[in-house]
Protein backbone atom coordinates (compact mmCIF):
# COMPACT_ATOMS: atom_id res chain seq x y z
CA UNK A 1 71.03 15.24 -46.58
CA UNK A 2 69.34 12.35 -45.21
CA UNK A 3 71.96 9.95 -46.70
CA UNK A 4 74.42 11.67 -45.79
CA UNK A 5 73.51 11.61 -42.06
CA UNK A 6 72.62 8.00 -42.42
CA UNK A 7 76.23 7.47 -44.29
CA UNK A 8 77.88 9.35 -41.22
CA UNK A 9 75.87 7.08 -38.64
CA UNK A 10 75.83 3.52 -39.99
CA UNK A 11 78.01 2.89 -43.36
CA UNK A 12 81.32 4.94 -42.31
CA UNK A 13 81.57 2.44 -39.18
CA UNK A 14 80.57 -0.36 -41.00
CA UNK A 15 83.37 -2.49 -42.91
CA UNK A 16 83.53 -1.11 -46.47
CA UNK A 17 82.76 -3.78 -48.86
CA UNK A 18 80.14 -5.38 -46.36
CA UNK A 19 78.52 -2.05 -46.92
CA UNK A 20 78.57 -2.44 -50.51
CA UNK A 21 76.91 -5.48 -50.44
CA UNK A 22 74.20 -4.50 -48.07
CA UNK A 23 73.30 -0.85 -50.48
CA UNK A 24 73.37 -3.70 -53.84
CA UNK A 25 71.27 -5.87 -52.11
CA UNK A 26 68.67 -2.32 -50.93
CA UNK A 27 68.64 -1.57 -54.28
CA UNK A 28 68.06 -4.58 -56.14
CA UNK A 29 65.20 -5.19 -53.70
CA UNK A 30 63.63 -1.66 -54.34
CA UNK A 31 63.54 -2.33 -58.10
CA UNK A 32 59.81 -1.64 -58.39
CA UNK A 33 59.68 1.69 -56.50
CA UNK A 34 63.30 3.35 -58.34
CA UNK A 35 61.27 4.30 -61.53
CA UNK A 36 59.01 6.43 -60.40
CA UNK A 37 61.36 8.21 -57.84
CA UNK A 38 64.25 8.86 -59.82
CA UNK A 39 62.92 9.18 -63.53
CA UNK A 40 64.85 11.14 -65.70
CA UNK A 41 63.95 12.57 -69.11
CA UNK A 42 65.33 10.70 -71.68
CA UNK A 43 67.98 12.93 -74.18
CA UNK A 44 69.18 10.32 -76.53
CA UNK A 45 72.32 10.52 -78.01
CA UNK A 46 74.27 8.39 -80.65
CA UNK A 47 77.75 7.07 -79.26
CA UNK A 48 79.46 4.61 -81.34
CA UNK A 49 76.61 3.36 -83.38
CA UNK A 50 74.82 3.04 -79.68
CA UNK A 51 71.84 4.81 -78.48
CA UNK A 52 72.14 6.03 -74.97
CA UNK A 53 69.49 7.74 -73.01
CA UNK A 54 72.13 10.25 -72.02
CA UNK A 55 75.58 10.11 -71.96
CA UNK A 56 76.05 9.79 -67.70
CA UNK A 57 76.21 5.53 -66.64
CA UNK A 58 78.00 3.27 -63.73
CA UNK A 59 81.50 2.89 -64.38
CA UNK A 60 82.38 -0.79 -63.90
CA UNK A 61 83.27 -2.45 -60.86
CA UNK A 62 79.80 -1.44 -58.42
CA UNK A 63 77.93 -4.39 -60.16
CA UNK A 64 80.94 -7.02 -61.23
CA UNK A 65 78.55 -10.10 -62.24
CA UNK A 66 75.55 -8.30 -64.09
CA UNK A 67 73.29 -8.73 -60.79
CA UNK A 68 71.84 -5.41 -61.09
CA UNK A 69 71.93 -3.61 -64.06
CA UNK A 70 67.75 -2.93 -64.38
CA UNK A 71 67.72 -1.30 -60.41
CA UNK A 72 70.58 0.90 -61.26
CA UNK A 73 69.07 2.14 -64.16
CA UNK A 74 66.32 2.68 -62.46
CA UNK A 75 67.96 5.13 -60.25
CA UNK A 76 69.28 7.11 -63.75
CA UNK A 77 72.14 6.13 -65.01
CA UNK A 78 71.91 5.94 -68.67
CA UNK A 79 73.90 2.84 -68.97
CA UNK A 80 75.72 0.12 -66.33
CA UNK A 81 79.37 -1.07 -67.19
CA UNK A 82 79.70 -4.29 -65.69
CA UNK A 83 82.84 -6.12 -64.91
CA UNK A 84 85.53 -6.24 -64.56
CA UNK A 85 84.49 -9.78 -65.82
CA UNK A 86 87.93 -12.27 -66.00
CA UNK A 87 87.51 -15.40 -68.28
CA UNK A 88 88.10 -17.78 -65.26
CA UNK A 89 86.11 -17.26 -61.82
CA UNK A 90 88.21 -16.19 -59.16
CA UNK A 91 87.94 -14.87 -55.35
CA UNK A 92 89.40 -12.23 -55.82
CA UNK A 93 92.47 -10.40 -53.24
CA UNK A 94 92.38 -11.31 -49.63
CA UNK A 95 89.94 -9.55 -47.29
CA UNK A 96 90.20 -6.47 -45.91
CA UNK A 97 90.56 -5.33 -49.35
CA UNK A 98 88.19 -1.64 -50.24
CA UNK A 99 88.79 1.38 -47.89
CA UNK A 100 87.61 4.49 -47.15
CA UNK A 101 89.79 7.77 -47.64
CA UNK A 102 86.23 9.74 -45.85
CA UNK A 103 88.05 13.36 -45.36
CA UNK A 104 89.01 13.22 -49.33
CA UNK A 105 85.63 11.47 -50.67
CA UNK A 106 88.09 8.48 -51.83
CA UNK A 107 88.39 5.07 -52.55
CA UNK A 108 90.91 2.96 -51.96
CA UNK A 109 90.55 -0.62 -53.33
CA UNK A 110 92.30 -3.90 -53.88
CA UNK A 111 89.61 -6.16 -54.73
CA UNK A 112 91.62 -8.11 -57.62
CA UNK A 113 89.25 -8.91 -60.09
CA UNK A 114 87.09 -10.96 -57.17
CA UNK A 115 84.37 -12.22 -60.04
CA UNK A 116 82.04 -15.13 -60.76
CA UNK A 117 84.06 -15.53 -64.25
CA UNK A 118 82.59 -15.29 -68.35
CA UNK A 119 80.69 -17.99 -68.40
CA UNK A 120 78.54 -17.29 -65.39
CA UNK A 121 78.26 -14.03 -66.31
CA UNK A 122 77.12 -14.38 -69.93
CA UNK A 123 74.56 -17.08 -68.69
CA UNK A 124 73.35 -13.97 -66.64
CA UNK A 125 73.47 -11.69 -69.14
CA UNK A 126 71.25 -13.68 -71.42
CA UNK A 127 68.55 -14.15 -69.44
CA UNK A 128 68.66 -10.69 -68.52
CA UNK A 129 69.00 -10.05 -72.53
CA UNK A 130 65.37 -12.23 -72.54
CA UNK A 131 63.51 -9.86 -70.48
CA UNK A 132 61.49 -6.82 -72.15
CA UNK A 133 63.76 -4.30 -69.40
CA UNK A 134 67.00 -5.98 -70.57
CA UNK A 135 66.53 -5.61 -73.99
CA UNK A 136 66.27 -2.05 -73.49
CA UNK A 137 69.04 -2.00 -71.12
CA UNK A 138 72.20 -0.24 -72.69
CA UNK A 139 75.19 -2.32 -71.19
CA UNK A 140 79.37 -2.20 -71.25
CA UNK A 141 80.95 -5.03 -70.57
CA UNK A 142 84.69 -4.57 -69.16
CA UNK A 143 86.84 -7.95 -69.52
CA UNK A 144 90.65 -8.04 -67.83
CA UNK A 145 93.02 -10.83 -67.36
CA UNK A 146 92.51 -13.92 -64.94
CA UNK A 147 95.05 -13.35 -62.63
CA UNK A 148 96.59 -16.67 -62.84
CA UNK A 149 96.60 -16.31 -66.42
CA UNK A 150 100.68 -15.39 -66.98
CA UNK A 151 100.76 -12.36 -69.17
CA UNK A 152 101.98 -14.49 -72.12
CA UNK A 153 99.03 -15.98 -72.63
CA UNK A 154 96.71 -12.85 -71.89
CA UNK A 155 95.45 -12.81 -75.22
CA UNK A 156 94.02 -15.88 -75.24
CA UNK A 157 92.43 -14.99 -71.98
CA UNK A 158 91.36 -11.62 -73.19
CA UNK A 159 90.04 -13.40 -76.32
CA UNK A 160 87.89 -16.19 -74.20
CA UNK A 161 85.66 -13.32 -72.36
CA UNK A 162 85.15 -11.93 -75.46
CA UNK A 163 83.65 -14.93 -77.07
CA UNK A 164 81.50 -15.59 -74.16
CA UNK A 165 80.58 -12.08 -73.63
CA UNK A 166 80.66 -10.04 -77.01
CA UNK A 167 77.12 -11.35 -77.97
CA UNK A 168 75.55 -9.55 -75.14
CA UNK A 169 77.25 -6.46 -74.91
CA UNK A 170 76.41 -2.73 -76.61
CA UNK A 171 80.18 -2.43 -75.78
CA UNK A 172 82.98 -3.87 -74.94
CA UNK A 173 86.02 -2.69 -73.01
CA UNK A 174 89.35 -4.33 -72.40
CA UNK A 175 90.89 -3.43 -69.36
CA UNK A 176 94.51 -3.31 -69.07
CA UNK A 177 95.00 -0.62 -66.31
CA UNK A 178 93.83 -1.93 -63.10
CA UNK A 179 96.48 -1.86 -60.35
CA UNK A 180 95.00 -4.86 -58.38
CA UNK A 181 96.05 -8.01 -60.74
CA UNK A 182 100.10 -8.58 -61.03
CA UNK A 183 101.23 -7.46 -64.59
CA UNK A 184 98.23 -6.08 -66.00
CA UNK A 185 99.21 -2.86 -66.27
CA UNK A 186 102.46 -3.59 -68.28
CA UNK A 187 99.93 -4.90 -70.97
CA UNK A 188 99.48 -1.19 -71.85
CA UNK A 189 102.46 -0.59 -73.68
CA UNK A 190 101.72 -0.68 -77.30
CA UNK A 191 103.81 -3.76 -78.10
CA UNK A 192 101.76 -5.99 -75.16
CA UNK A 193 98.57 -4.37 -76.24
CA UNK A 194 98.22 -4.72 -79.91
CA UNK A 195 97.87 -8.81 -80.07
CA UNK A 196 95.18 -8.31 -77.29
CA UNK A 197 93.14 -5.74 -79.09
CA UNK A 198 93.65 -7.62 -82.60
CA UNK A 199 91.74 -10.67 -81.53
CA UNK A 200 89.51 -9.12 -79.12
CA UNK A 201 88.45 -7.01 -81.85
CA UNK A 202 88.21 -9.85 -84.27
CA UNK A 203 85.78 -11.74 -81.73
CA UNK A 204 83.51 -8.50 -81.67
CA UNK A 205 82.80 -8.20 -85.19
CA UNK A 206 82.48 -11.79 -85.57
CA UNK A 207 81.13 -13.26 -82.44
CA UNK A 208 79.82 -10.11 -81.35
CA UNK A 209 77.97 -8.77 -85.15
CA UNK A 210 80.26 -5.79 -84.75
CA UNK A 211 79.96 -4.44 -80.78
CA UNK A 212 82.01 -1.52 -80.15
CA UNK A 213 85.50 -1.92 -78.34
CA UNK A 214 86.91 0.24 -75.80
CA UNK A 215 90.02 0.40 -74.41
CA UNK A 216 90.51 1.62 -70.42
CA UNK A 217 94.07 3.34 -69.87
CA UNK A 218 95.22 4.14 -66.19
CA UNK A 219 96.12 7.76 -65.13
CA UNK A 220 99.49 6.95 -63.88
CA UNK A 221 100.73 6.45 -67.70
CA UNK A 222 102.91 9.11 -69.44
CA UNK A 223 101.57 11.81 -71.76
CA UNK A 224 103.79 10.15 -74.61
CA UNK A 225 102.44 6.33 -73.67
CA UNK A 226 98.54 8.10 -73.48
CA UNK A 227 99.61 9.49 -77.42
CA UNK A 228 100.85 5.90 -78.28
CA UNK A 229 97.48 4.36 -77.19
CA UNK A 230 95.13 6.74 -78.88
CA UNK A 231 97.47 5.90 -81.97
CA UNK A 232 97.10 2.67 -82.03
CA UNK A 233 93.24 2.88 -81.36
CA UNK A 234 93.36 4.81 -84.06
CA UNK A 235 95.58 2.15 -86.13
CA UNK A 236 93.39 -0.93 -85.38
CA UNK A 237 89.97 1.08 -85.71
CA UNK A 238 88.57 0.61 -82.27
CA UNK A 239 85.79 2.92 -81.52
CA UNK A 240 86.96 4.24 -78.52
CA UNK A 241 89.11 4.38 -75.27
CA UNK A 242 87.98 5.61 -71.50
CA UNK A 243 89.86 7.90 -69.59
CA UNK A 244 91.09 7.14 -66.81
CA UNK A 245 91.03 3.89 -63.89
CA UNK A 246 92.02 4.49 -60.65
CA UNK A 247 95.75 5.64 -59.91
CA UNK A 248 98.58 3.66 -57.64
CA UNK A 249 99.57 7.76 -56.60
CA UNK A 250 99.02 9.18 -53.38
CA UNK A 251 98.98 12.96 -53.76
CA UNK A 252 100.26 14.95 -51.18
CA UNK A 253 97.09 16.99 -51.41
CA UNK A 254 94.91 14.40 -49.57
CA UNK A 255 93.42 15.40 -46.71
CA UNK A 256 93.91 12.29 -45.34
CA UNK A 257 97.28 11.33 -43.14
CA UNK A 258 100.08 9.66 -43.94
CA UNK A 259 99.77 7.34 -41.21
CA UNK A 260 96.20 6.05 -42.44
CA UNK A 261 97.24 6.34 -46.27
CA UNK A 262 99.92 3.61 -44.90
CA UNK A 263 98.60 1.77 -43.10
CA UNK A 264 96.00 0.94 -45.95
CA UNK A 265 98.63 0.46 -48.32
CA UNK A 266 97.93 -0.55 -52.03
CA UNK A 267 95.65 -0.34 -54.47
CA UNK A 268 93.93 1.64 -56.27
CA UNK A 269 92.73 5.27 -55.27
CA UNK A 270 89.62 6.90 -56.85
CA UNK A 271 87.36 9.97 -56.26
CA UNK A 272 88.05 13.60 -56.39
CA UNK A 273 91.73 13.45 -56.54
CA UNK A 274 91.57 11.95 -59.87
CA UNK A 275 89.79 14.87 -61.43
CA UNK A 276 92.17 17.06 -63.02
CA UNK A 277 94.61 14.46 -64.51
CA UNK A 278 91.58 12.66 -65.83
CA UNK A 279 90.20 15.88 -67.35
CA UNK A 280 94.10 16.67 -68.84
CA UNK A 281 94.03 12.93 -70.18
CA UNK A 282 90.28 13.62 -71.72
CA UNK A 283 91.49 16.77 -73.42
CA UNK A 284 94.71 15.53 -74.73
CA UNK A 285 93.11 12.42 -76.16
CA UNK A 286 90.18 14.64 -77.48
CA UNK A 287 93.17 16.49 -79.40
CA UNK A 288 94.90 13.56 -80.56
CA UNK A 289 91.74 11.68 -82.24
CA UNK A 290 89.44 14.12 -83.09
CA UNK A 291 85.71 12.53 -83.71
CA UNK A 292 87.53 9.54 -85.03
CA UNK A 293 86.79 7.98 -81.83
CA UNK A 294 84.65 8.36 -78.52
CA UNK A 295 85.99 8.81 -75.73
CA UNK A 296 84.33 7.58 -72.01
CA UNK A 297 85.18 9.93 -69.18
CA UNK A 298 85.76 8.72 -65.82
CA UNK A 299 88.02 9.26 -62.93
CA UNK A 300 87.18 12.16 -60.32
CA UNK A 301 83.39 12.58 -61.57
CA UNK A 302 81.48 14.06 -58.47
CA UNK A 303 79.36 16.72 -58.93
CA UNK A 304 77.02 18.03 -61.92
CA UNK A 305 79.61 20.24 -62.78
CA UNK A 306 82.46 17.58 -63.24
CA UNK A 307 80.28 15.94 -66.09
CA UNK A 308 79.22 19.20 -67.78
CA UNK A 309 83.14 19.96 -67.70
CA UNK A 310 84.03 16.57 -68.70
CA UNK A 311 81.50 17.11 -71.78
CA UNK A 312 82.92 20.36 -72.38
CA UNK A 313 86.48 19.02 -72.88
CA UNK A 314 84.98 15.95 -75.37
CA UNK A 315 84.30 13.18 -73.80
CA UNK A 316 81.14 11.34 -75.38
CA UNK A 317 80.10 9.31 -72.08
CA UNK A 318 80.78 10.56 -68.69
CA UNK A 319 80.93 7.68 -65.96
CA UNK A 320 81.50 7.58 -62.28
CA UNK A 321 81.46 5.35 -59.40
CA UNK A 322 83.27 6.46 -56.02
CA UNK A 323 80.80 9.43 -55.95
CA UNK A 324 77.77 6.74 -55.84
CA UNK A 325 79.06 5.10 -52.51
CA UNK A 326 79.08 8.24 -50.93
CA UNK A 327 75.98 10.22 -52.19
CA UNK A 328 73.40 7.76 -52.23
CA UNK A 329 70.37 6.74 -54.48
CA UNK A 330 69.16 9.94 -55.08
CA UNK A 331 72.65 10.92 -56.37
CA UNK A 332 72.45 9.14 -60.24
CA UNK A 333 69.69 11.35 -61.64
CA UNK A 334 70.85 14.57 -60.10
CA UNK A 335 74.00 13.71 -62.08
CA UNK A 336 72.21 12.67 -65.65
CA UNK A 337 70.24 15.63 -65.22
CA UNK A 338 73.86 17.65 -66.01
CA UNK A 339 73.99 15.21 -68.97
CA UNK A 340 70.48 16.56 -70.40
């Protein structure tokens, strides 16, 4: 309650991603108090061959560069994806470019890959690797495509994070479904995707002494293109796929008007909306692979009872983000408490 009176009085009239910054820099700075204030009991479970605390983390994009993986477990999630990490550094879209949808609990963002590229980001991860807490730490690391990469030589893009990045990571996931970079999302179909996945999954076992590698699909794709996917997952032994990114829809159901919905225009929307097509996704990928691979829920994940539900229809991992900008510190372990 006090967040959320503090949300309503200073962060909904502040600029969105100059918000974000601000709460990142709060909570890397409170590192030595989160502990004690947000412990949560520690259920481990095995997910591909990786031992989790519990099965609720950070879905990628809150901390891009690895800059704050030890505070945010601190505050209980069970494991940070970081990313999305490109193989070149780049800004990122043009400013304003992450809005608020407040009446729906929403995201809107555009942000375009804006990271400090693999090589920075490795260097960071290693020294964080050195460090008794990072050792411990159980991190994802979610690479996509530079966006002035053209998509005929994504795979050698794809391929260059890995090799930087593999060594460091309990998993890795290629993301093809972001809206934000030009393209991307066409690498999904099966024919695009299966060169990318071959050598990415090449560089993990030997680069990488075997990480696991996920693959992130977007909501918007058809029921037939989600079966195609899980098939080839299935075909090149991956060990998993997440379900689902953010979607370029803009359901009549928001609360939200039309006028502000347009005059945002793209991008990608998160948060509530996303539930139900993420859960349909989550069971119908559940169906298709059995316990041949894990699958990471995400999309929509808001309350304790989203992740119990999201368990209960088989996802492995449950992740969320848009939720966190809203709730507040305190939010994390009342969620991985549902996890126990």
């Amino acid at each position: 309650m006090v967040y959320g009176a503090f949300f309503d009085t200073v962060f909904r009239r502040m600029d969105p991603e100059n918000a974000h910054h601000r709460a990142f820099r709060a909570i890397r700075a409170a590192r030595p108090l989160t502990p004690l204030a947000f412990r949560v009991p520690d259920r481990p479970v095995e997910v591909m061959g990786v031992r989790f605390p519990h099965r609720f983390g950070l879905a990628a994009g809150f901390d891009k560069d690895a800059r704050g993986v030890v505070p945010l477990l601190n505050l209980g999630f069970g494991h940070v994806e970081i990313g999305t990490v490109t193989a070149r550094p780049q800004p990122g879209n043009e400013r304003p470019r992450l809005f608020r949808l407040v009446d729906d609990r929403a995201i809107v963002n555009r942000m375009g890959f804006n990271n400090d590229g693999a090589a920075e980001v490795a260097s960071r991860l290693h020294r964080l690797r050195g460090t008794k807490a990072g050792r411990r730490a159980v991190i994802g690391v979610n690479i996509g495509k530079t966006k002035v990469v053209p998509a005929e030589r994504a795979v050698d893009d794809y391929a260059e994070s890995a090799r930087l990045l593999a060594p460091f990571a309990d998993y890795l996931v290629v993301n093809v479904s972001s809206p934000n970079t030009p393209g991307l999302r066409d690498l999904q179909s099966v024919d695009s995707l299966r060169p990318i996945l071959t050598a990415v999954h090449e560089i993990a076992d030997r680069v990488g002494g075997g990480v696991p590698l996920v693959v992130k699909i977007a909501p918007d794709l058809a029921d037939d293109d989600v079966d195609a996917v899980a098939d080839l997952a299935l075909e090149l032994e991956l060990d998993g796929i997440t379900a689902a990114n953010t979607t370029v829809a803009r359901p009549q159901s928001l609360r939200t008007s039309r006028a502000e919905i347009d005059r945002i225009g793209a991008g990608g929307l998160s948060g509530p909306i996303l539930a139900d097509r993420a859960t349909e996704m989550l069971s119908r990928l559940r169906a298709r692979v059995g316990d041949r691979l894990a699958l990471i829920a995400v999309g929509g994940v808001s309350t304790p009872d989203d992740v119990r539900a999201r368990i209960a229809a088989g996802a492995d991992l449950v992740q969320a983000y848009t939720a966190f900008a809203y709730e507040g510190p305190a939010w994390p372990s009342r969620m991985a408490r549902a996890a126990l």
